[in-house]
Each structure stands twice: as C-alpha cells, then as structure tokens.
C-alpha atoms as a PDB file:
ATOM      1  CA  UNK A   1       0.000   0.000   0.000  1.00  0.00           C
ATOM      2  CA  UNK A   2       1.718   3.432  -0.906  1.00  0.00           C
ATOM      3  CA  UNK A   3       1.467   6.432   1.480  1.00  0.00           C
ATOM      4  CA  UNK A   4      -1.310   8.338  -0.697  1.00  0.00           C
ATOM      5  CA  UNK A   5      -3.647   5.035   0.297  1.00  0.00           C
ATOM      6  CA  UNK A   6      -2.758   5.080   4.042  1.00  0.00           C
ATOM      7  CA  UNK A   7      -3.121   8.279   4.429  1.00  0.00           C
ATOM      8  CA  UNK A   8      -6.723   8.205   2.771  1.00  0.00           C
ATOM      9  CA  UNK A   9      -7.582   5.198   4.444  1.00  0.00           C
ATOM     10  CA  UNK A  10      -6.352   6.759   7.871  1.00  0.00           C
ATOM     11  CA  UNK A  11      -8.359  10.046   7.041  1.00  0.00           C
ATOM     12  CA  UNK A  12     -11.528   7.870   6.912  1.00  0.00           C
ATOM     13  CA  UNK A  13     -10.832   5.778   9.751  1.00  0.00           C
ATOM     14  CA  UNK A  14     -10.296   9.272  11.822  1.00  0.00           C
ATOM     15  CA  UNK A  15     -13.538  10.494  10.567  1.00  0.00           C
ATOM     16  CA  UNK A  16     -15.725   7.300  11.163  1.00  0.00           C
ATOM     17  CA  UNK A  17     -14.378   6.756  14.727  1.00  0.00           C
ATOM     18  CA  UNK A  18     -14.728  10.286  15.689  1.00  0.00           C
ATOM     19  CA  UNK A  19     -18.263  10.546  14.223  1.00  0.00           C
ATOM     20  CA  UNK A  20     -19.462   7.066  15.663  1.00  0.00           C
ATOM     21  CA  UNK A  21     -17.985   8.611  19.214  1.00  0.00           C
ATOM     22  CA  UNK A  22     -19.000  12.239  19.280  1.00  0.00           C
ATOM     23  CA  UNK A  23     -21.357  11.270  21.809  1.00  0.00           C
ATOM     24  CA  UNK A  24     -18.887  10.324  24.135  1.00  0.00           C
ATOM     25  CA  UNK A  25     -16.875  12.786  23.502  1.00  0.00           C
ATOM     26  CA  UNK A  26     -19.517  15.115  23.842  1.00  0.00           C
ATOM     27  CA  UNK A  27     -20.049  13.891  27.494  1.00  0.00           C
ATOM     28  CA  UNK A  28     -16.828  14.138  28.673  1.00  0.00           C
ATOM     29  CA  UNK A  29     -16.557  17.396  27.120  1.00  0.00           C
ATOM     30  CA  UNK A  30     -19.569  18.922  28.612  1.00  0.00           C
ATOM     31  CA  UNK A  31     -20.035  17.370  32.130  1.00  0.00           C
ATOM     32  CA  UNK A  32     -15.905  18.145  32.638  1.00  0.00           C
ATOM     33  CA  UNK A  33     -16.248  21.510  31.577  1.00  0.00           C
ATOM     34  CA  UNK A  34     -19.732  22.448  33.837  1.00  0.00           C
ATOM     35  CA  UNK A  35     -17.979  20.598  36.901  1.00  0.00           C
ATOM     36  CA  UNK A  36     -15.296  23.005  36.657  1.00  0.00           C
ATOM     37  CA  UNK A  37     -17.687  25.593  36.066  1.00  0.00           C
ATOM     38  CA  UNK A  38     -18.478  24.857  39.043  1.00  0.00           C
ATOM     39  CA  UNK A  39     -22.651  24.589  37.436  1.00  0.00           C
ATOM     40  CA  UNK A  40     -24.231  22.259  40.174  1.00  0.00           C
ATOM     41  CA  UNK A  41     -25.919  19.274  39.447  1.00  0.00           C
ATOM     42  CA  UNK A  42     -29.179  18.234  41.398  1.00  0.00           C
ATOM     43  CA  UNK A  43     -30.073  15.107  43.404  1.00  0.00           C
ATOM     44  CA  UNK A  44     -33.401  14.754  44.962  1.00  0.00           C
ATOM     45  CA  UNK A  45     -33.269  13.377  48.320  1.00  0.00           C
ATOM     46  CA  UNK A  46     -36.209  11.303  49.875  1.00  0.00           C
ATOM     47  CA  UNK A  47     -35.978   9.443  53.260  1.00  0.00           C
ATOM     48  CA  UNK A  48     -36.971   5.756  53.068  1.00  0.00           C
ATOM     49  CA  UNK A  49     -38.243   3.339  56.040  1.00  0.00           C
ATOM     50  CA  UNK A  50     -36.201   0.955  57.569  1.00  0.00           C
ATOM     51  CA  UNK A  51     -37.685  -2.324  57.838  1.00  0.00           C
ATOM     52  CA  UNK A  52     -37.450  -3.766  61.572  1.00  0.00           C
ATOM     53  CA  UNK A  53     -35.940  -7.184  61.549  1.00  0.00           C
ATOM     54  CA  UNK A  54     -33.193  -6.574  58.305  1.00  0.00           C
ATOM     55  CA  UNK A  55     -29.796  -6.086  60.257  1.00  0.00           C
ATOM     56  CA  UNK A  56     -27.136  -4.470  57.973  1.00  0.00           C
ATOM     57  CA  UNK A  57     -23.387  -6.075  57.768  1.00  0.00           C
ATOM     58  CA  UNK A  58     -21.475  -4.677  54.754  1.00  0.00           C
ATOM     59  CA  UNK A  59     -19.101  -7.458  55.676  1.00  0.00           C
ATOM     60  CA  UNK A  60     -22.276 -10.018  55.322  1.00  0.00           C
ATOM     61  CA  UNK A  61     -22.484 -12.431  52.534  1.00  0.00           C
ATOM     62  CA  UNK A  62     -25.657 -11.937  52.275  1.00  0.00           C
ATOM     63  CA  UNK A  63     -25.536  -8.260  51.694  1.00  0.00           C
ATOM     64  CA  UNK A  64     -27.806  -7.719  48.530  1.00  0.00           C
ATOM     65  CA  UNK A  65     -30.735  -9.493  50.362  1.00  0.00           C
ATOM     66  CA  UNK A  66     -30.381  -7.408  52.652  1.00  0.00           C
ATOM     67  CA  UNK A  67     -30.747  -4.123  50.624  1.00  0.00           C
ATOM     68  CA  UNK A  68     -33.367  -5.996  48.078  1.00  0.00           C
ATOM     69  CA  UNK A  69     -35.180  -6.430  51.473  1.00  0.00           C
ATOM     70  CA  UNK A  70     -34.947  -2.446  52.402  1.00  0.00           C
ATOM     71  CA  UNK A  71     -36.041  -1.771  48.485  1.00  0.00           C
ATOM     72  CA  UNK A  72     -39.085  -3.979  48.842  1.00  0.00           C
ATOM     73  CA  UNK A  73     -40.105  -2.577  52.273  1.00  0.00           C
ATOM     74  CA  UNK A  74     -40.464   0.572  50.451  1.00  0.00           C
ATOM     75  CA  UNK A  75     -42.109  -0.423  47.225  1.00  0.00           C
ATOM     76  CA  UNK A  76     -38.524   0.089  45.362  1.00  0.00           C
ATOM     77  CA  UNK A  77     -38.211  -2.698  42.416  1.00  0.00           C
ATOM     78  CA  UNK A  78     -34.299  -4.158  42.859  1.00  0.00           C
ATOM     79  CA  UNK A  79     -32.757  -3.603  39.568  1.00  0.00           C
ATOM     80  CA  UNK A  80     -29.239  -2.610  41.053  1.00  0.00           C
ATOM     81  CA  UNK A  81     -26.435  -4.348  39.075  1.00  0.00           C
ATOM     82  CA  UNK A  82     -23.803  -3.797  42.147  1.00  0.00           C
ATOM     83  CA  UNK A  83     -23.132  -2.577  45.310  1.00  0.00           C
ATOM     84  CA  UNK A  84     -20.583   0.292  46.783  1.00  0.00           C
ATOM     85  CA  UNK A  85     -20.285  -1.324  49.951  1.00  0.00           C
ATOM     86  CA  UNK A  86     -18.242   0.436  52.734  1.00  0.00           C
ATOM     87  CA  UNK A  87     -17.923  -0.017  56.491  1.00  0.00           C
ATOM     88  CA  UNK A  88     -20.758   3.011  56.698  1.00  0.00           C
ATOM     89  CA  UNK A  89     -22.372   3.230  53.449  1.00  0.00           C
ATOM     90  CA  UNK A  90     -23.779   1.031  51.203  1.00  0.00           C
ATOM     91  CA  UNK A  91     -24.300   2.103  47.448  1.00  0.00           C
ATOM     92  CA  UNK A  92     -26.820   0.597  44.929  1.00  0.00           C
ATOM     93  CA  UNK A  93     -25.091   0.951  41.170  1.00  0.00           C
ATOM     94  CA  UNK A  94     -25.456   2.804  38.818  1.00  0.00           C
ATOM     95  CA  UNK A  95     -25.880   6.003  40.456  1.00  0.00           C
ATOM     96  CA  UNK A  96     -26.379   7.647  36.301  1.00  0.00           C
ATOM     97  CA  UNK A  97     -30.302   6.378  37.563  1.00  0.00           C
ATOM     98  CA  UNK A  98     -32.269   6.338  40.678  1.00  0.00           C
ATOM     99  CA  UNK A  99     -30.369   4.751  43.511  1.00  0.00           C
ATOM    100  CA  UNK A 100     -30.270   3.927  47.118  1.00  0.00           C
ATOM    101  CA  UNK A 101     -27.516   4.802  49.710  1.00  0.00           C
ATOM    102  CA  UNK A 102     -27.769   2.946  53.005  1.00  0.00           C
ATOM    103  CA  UNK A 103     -26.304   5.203  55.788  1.00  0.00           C
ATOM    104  CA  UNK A 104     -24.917   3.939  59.038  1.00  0.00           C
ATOM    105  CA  UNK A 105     -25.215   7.624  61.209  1.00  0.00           C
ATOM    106  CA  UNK A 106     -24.733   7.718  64.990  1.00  0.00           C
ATOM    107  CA  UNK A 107     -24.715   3.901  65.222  1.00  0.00           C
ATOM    108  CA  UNK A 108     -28.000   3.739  63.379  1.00  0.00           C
ATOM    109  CA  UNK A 109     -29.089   2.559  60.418  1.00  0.00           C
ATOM    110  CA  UNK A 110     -30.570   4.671  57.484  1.00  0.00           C
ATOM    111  CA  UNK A 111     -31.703   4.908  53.595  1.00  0.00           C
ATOM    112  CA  UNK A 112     -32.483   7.307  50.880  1.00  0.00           C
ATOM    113  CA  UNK A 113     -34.084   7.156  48.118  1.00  0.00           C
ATOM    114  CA  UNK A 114     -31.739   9.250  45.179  1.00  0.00           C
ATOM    115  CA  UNK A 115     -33.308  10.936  42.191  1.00  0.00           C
ATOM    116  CA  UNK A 116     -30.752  12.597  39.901  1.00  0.00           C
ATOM    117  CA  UNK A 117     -31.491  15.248  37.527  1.00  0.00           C
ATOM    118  CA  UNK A 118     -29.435  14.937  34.195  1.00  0.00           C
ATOM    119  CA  UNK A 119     -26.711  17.003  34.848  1.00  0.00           C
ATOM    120  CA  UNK A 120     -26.171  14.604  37.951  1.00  0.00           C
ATOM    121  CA  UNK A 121     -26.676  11.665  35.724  1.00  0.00           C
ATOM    122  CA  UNK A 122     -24.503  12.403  33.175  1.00  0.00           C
ATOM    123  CA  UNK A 123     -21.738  13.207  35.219  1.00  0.00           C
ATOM    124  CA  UNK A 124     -22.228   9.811  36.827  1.00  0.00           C
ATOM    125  CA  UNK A 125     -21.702   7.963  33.576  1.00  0.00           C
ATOM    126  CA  UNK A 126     -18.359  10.074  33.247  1.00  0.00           C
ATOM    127  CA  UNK A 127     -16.857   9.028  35.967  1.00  0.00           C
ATOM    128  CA  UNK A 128     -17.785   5.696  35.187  1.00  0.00           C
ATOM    129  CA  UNK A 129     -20.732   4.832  37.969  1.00  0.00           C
ATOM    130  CA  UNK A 130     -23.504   4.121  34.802  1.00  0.00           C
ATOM    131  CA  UNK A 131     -24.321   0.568  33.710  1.00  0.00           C
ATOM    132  CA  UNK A 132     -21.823  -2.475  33.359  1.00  0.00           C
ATOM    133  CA  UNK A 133     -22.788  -2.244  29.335  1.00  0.00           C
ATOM    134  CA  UNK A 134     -21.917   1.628  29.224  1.00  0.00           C
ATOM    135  CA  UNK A 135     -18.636   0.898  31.165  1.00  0.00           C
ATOM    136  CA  UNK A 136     -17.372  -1.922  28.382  1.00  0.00           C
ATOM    137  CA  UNK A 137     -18.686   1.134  25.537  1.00  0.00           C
ATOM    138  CA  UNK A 138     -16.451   3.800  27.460  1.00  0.00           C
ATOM    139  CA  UNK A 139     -13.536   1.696  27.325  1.00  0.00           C
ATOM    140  CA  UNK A 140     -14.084   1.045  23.816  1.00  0.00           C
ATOM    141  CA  UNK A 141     -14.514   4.912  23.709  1.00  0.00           C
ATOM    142  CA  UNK A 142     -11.357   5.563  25.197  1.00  0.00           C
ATOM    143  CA  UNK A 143      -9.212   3.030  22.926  1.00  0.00           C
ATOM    144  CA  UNK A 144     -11.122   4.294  20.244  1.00  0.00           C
ATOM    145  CA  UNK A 145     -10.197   7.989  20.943  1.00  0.00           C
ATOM    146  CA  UNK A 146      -6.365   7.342  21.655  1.00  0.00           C
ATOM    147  CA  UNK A 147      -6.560   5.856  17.960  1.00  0.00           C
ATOM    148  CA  UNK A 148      -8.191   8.867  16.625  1.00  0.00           C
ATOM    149  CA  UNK A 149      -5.361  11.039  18.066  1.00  0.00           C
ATOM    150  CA  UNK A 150      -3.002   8.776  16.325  1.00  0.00           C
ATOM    151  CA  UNK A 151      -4.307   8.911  13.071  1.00  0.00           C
ATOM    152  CA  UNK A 152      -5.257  12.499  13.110  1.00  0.00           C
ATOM    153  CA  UNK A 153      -1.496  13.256  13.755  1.00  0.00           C
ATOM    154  CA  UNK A 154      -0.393  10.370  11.804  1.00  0.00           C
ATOM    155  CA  UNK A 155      -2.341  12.112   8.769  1.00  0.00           C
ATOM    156  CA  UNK A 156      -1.154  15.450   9.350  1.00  0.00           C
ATOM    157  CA  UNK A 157       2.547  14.364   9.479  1.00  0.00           C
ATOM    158  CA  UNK A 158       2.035  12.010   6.555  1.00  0.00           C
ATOM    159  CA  UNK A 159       0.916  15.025   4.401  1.00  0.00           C
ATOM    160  CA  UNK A 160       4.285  17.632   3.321  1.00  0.00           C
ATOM    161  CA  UNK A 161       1.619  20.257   3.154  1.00  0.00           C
ATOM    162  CA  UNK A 162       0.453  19.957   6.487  1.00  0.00           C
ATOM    163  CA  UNK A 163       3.586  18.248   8.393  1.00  0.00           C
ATOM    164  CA  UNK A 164       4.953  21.713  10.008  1.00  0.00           C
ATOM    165  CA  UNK A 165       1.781  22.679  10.988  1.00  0.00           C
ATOM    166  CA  UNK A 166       0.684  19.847  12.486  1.00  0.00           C
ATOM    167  CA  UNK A 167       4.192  19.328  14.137  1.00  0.00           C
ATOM    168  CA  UNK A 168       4.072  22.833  15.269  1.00  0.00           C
ATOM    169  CA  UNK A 169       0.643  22.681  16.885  1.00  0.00           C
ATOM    170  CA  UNK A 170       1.343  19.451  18.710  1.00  0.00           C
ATOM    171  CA  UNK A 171       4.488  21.099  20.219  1.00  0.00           C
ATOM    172  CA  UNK A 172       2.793  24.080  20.977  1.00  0.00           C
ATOM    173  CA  UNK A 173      -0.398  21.719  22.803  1.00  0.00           C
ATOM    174  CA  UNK A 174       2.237  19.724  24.515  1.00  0.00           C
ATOM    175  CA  UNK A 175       4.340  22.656  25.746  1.00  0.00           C
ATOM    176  CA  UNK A 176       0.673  24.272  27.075  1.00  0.00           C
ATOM    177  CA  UNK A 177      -0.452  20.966  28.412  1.00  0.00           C
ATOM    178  CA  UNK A 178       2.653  20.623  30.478  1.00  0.00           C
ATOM    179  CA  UNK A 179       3.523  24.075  31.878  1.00  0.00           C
ATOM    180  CA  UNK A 180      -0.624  24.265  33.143  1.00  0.00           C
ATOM    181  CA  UNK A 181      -0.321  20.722  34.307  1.00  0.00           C
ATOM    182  CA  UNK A 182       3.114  20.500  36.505  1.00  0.00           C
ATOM    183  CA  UNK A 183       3.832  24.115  36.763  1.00  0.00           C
ATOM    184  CA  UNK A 184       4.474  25.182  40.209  1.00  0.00           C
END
C-alpha cells in the first residue's frame, strides 16, 4: 500500500471513529467543563423506612438481600447491578439512575431514596458509575479515541503540506499541556 492510500484510508478511519464517538466525547466534554464551572448538578433526596428485623453487615455475605429487602419494604423494584459497599455506606449501582444509599449515622441505620437530575446523571456515567454495558462502551470509547489522536497526527505528518503545521501545533499543545499541568 503506498502512502497516498494510508493516508486516505487513515483520514476515513479518523472520521468514522470520531463521528461514531461524538457522543462520548460530547459527554466528557460537557459534564468536565460544567464541573469546573463549578454549574451544580441536582439530586433529589427522599428518606426511606427501615424495615425492623433486616440487620445491615457490609461485611455479610448476604448483603444484597439485605438491601433488596430495604427496596421492597419501600415499594422500590431491585434492579441494582452492584453494590458500593463500605464499612458506613452502602451504594446501589449505577448512580447515572435512581439509587439507594444505606447510611450507618450515629450507630444507626438509614436509607435514601436518590433521584438525579441529568446534569447529575450524566456526570455519573463520566466518571464511570452508569451501567456495566456503558462501562465496556467507554472503554471502547477511550481506545477508540487514543486511535483517533493517532491517526489524526499520523495524517497530518504524513501530508508535506500539512507536516509543520501539524508538528508545530502538537508542540505548541504539549508545551501548554505541560507548563498548566506541573507548573508550580
């Protein structure tokens, strides 16, 4: 194959993967950018009963039944994938949807009911707290965007028109990247 193909061939590959993953780049972009904003994202609060009888170990075994059995004491379906569990709090996943947090406060026992808005949601699936599928599609995403950095620059130094430029600009992104990033 002779550089003219490649470089074609590279150009489309760039374009397709980019275009396919806009959405996800889109997230990251957006939800990174209003967190350090500092635009708040909302999360609706509601207080849920604690059955008597269920006794919560995070170190139990039998830990999910013993959420499912806080969900169903308060009408909540169980259609959690995981659980966050800490000494103190206890997480149903994802948290990109309505979840529960199970709140050991003052040696007692509580739960809440959490409603995110989509602000709140979408940040969630940034930071990689959505569902198991999304997870495997963000790591795809990420593989898939390291590859469209390659080939973009791979195109631009493959083309004697564009090589200085694109040399010069990744220099000059580099050189900005690092002095913001580790200056002191």
């Amino acid at each position: 194959m002779n550089r003219v193909k490649i470089r074609n061939w590279l150009v489309l590959a760039h374009l397709f993967m980019a275009s396919a993953l806009a959405p996800a780049f889109l997230l990251v972009a957006v939800t990174g950018a209003m967190d350090l904003a500092g635009i708040e994202a909302e999360l609706v609060e509601t207080e849920l009963v604690m059955p008597a009888g269920v006794k919560i170990d995070p170190a139990s075994t039998t830990i999910e039944k013993e959420v499912e059995a806080v969900l169903a004491a308060n009408g909540i379906a169980a259609d959690f994938e995981s659980l966050r569990v800490r000494p103190e709090l206890i997480t149903t996943r994802p948290t990109s949807r309505d979840f529960v947090r199970i709140e050991k406060t003052d040696g007692r026992w509580t739960a809440t009911l959490n409603q995110p808005d989509l602000q709140y949601s979408m940040m969630e699936l940034h930071k990689g707290h959505g569902p198991a599928a999304f997870k495997i599609y963000q790591i795809i995403a990420g593989i898939a965007l390291f590859l469209v950095i390659c080939g973009g620059l791979m195109v631009g130094l493959m083309a004697k028109s564009y090589r200085s430029k694109t040399g010069a600009a990744f220099v000059l992104g580099a050189a900005t990247f690092g002095a913001l990033a580790f200056a002191t």
